[in-house]
N, C-alpha and C. Protein backbone atom coordinates (compact mmCIF):
# COMPACT_ATOMS: atom_id res chain seq x y z
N UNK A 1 -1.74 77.42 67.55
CA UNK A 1 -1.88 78.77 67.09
C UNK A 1 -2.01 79.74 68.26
N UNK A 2 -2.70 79.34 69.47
CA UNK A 2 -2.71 80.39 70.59
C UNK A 2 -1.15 80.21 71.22
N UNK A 3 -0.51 79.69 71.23
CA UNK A 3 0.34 80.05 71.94
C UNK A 3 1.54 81.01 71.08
N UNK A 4 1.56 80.65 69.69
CA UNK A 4 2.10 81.59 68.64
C UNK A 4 1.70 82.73 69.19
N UNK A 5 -0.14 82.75 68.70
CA UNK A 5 -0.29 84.22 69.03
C UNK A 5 -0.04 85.37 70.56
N UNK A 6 0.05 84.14 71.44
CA UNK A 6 0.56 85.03 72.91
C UNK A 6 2.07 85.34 72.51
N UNK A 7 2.63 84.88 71.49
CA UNK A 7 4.08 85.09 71.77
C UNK A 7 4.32 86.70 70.48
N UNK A 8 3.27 86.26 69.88
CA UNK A 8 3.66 87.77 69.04
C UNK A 8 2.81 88.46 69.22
N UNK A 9 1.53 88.95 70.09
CA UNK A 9 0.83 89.29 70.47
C UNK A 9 -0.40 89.64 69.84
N UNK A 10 -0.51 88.69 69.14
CA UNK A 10 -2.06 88.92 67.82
C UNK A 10 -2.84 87.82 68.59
N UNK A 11 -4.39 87.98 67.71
CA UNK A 11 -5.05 87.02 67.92
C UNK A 11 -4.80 85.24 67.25
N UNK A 12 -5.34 84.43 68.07
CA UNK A 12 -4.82 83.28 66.95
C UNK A 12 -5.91 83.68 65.55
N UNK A 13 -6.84 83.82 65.67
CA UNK A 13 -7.57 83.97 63.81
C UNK A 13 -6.32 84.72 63.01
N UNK A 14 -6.30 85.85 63.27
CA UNK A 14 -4.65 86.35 62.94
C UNK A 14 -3.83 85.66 62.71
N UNK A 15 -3.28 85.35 63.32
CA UNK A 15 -1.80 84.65 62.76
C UNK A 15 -2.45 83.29 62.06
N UNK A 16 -3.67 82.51 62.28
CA UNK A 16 -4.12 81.49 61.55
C UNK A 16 -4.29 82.12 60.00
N UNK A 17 -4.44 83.06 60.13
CA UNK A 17 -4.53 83.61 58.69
C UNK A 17 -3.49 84.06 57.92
N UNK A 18 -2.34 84.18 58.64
CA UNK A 18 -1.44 84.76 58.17
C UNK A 18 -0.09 83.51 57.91
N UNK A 19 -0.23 82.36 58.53
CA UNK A 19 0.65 81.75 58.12
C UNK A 19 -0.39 80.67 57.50
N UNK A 20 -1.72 80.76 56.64
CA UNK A 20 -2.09 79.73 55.79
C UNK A 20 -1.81 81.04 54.56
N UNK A 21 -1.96 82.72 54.79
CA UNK A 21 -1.28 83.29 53.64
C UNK A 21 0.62 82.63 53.07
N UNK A 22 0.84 82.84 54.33
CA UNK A 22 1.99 82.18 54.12
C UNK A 22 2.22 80.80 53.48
N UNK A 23 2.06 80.07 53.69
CA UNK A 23 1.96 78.66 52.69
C UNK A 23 1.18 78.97 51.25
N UNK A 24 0.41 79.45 51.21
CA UNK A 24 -0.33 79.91 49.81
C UNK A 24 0.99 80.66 49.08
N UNK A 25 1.74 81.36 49.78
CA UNK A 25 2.64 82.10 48.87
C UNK A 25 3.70 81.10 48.52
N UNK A 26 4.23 80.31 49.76
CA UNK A 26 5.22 79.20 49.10
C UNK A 26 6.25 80.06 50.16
N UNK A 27 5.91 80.62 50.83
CA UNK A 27 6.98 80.85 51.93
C UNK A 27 7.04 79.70 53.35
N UNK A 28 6.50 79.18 53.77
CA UNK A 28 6.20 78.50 54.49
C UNK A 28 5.68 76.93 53.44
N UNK A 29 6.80 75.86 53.24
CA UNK A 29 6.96 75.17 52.38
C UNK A 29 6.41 73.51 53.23
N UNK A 30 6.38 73.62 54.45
CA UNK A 30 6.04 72.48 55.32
C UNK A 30 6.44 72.27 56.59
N UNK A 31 6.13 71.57 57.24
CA UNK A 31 6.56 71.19 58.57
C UNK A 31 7.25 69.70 58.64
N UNK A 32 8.41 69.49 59.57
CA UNK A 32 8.88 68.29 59.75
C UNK A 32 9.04 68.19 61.06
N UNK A 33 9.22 67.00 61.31
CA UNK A 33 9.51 66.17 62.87
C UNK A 33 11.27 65.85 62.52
N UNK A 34 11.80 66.31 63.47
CA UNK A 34 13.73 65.65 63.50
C UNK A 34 14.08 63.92 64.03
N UNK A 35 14.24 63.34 63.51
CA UNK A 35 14.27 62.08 64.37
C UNK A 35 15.35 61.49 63.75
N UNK A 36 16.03 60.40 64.59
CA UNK A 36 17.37 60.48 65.15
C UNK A 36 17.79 59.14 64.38
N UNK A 37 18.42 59.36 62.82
CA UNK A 37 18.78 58.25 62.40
C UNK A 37 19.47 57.35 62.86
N UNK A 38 19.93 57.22 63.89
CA UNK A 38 20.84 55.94 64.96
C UNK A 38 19.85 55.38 65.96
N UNK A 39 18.83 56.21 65.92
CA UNK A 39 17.48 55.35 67.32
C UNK A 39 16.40 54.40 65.81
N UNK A 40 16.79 54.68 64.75
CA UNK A 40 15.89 53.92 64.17
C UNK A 40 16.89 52.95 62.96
N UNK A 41 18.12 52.85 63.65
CA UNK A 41 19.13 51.57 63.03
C UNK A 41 20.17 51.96 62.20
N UNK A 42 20.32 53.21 61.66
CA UNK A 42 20.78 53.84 60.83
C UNK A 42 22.06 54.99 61.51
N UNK A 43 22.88 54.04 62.17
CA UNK A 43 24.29 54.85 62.73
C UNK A 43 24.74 55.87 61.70
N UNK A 44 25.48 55.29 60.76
CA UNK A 44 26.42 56.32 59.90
C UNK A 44 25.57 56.92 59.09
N UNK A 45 25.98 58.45 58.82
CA UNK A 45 25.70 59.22 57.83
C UNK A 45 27.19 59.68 57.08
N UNK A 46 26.65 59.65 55.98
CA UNK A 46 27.87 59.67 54.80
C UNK A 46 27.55 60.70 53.62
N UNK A 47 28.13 61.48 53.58
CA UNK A 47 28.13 62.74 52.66
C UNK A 47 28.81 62.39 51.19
N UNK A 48 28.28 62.25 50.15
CA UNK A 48 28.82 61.64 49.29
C UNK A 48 29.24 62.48 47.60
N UNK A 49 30.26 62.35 47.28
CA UNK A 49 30.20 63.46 45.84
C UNK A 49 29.72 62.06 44.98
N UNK A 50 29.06 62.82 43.77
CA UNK A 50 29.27 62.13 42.50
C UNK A 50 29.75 62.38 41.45
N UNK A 51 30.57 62.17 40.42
CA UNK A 51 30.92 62.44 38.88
C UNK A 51 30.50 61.49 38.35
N UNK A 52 29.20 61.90 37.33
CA UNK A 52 28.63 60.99 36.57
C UNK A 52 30.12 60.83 35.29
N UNK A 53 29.44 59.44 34.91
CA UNK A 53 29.78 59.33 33.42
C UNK A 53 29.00 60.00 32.52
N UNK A 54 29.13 60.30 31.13
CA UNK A 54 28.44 60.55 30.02
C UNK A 54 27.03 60.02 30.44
N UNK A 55 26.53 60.54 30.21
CA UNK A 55 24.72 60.38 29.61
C UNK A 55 24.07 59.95 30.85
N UNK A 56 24.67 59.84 32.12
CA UNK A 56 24.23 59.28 33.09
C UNK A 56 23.78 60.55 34.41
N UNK A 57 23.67 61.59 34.33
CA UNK A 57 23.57 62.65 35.40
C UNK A 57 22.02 62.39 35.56
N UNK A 58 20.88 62.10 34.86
CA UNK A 58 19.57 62.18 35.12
C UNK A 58 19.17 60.22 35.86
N UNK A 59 20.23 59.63 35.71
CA UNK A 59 19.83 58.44 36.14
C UNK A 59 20.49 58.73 37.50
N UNK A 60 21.58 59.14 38.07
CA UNK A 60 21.18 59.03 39.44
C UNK A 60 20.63 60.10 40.18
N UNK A 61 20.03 60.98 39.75
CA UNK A 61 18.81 61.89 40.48
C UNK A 61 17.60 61.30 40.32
N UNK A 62 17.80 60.27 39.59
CA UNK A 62 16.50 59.32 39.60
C UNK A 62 16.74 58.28 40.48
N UNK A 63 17.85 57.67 40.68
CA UNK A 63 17.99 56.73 41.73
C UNK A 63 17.89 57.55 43.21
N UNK A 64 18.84 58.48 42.91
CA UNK A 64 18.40 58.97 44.66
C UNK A 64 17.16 59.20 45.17
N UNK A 65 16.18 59.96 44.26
CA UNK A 65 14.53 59.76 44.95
C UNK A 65 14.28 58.56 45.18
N UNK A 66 14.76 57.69 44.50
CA UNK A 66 13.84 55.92 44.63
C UNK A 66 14.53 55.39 45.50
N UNK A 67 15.93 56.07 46.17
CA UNK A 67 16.19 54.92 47.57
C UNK A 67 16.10 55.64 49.05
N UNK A 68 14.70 55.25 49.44
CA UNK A 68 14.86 55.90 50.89
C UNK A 68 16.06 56.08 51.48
N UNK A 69 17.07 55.49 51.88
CA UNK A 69 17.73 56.06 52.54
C UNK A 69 18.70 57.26 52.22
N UNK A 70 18.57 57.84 51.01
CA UNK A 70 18.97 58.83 50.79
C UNK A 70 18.70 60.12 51.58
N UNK A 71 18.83 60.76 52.50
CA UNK A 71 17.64 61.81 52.78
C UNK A 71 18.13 63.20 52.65
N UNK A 72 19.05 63.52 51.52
CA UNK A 72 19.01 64.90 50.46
C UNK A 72 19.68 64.64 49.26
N UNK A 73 19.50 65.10 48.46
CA UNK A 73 20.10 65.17 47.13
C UNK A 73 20.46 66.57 46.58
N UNK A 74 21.61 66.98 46.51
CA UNK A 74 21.34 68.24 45.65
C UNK A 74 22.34 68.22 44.56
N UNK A 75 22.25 68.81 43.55
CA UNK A 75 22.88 68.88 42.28
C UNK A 75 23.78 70.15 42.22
N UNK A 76 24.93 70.08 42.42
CA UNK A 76 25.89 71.24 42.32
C UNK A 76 26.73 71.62 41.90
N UNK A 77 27.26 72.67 41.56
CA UNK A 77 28.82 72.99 40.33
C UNK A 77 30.20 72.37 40.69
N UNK A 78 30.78 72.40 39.82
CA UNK A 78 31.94 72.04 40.32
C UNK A 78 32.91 70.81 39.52
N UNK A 79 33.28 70.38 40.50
CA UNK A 79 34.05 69.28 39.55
C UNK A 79 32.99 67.88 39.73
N UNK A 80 32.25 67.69 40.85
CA UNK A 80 31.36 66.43 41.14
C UNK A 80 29.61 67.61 40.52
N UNK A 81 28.94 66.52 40.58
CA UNK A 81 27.82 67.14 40.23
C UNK A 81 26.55 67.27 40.95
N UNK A 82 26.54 65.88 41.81
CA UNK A 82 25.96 65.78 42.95
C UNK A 82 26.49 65.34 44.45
N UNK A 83 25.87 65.92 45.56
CA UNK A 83 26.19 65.57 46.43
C UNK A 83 24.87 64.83 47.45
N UNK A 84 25.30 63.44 48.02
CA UNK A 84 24.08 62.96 48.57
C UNK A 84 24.53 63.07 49.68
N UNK A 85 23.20 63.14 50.93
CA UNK A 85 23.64 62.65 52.43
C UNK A 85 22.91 61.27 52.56
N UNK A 86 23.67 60.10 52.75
CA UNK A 86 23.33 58.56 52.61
C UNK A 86 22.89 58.46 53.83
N UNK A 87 21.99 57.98 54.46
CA UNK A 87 21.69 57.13 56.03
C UNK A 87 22.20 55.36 56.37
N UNK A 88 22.68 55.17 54.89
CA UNK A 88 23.06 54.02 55.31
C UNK A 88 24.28 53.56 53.86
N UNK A 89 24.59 52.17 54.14
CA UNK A 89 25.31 52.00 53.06
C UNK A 89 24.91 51.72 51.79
N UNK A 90 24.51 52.53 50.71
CA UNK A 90 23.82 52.46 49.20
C UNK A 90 24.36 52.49 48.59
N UNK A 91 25.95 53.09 48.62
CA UNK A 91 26.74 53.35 47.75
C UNK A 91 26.88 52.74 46.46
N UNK A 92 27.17 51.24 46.15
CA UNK A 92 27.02 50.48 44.94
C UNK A 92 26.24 50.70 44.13
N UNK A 93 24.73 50.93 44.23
CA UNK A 93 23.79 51.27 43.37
C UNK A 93 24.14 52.21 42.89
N UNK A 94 24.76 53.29 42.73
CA UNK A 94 25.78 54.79 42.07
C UNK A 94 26.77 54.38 41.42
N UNK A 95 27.24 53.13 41.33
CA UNK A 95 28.92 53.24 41.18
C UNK A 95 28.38 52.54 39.47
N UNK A 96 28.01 52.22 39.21
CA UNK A 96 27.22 52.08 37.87
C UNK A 96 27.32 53.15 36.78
N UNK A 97 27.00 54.51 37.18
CA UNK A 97 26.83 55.57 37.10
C UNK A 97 27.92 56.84 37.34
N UNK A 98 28.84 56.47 37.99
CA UNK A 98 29.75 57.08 37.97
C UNK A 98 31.05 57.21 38.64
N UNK A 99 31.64 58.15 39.56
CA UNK A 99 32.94 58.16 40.52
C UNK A 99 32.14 58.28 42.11
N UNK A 100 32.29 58.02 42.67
CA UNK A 100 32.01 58.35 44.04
C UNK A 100 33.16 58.63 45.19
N UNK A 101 32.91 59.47 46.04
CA UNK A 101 33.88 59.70 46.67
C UNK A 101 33.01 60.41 48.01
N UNK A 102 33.16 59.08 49.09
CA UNK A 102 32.39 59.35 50.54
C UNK A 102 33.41 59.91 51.46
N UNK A 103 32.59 60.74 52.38
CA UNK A 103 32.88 61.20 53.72
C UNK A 103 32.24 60.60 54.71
N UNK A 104 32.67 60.11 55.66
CA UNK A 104 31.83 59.70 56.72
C UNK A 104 31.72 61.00 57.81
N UNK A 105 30.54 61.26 58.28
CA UNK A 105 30.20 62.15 59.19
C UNK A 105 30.84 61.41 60.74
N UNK A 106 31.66 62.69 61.69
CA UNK A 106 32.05 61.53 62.88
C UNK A 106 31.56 62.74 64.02
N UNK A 107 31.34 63.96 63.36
CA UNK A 107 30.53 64.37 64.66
C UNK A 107 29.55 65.62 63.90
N UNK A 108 28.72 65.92 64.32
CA UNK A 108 28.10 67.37 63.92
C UNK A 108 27.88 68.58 64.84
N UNK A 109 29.19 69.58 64.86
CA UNK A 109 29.20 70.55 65.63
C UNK A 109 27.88 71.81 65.72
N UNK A 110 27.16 71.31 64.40
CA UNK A 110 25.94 72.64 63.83
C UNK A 110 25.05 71.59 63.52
N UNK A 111 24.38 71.20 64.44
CA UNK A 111 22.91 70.08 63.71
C UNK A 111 22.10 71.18 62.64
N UNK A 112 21.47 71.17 61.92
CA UNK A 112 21.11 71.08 60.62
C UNK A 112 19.41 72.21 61.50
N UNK A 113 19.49 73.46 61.30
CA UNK A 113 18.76 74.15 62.18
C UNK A 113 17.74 74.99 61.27
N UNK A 114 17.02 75.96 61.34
CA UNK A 114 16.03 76.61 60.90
C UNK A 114 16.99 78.14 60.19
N UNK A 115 16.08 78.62 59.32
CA UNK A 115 16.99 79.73 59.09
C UNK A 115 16.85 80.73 60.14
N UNK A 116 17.33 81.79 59.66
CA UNK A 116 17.13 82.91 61.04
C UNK A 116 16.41 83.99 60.31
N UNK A 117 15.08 84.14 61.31
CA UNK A 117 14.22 85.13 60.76
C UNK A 117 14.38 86.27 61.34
N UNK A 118 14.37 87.53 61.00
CA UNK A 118 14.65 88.69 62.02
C UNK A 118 12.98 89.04 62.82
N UNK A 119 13.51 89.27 64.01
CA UNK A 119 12.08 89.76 64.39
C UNK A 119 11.51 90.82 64.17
């Protein structure tokens, strides 16, 4: 917190107060650590669509929370309905459930960054 506050020039009680207001509001949602899915065994990342079958769209948003190596899920319009980012190969456990259709990631020109706050 002191070095925050030397950088925007408040006290740290200040800004300690102002970014636990912040989390109380739900603007400030958590903190994470970045770590490097290929230093912990996990080379490929694979971007994946899904088209469920009938009656099946709530079973794999239920499978994707329950398999760690999933590490996003989001549900989106279109012609597929979800899209996962896989850390490893899971794929089969989906195919139950519906169409799949992977991308393999072979480089990332924009690593995955913070939004941009204006000062």
């Amino acid at each position: 917190m002191s070095a925050l506050a030397r950088r925007v020039g408040m006290s740290a009680p200040a800004v300690s107060e102002r970014i636990q207001r912040l989390e109380r509001a739900g603007v400030i949602t958590g903190y994470r650590v970045d770590i490097s899915p290929a230093a912990l065994g996990l080379p490929v990342t694979a971007f994946v669509r899904i088209r469920p079958t009938a009656g099946q769209l709530p079973k794999i948003a239920e499978l994707a929370r329950e398999t760690p190596e999933i590490s996003e899920c989001h549900r989106i319009s279109g012609e597929d309905c979800f899209l996962i980012k896989d850390l490893e190969k899971t794929l089969d456990s989906f195919l139950a459930y519906g169409q799949t259709i992977t991308s393999i990631v072979v480089a990332t020109p924009v690593p995955p960054r913070t939004l941009p706050i204006a000062d």
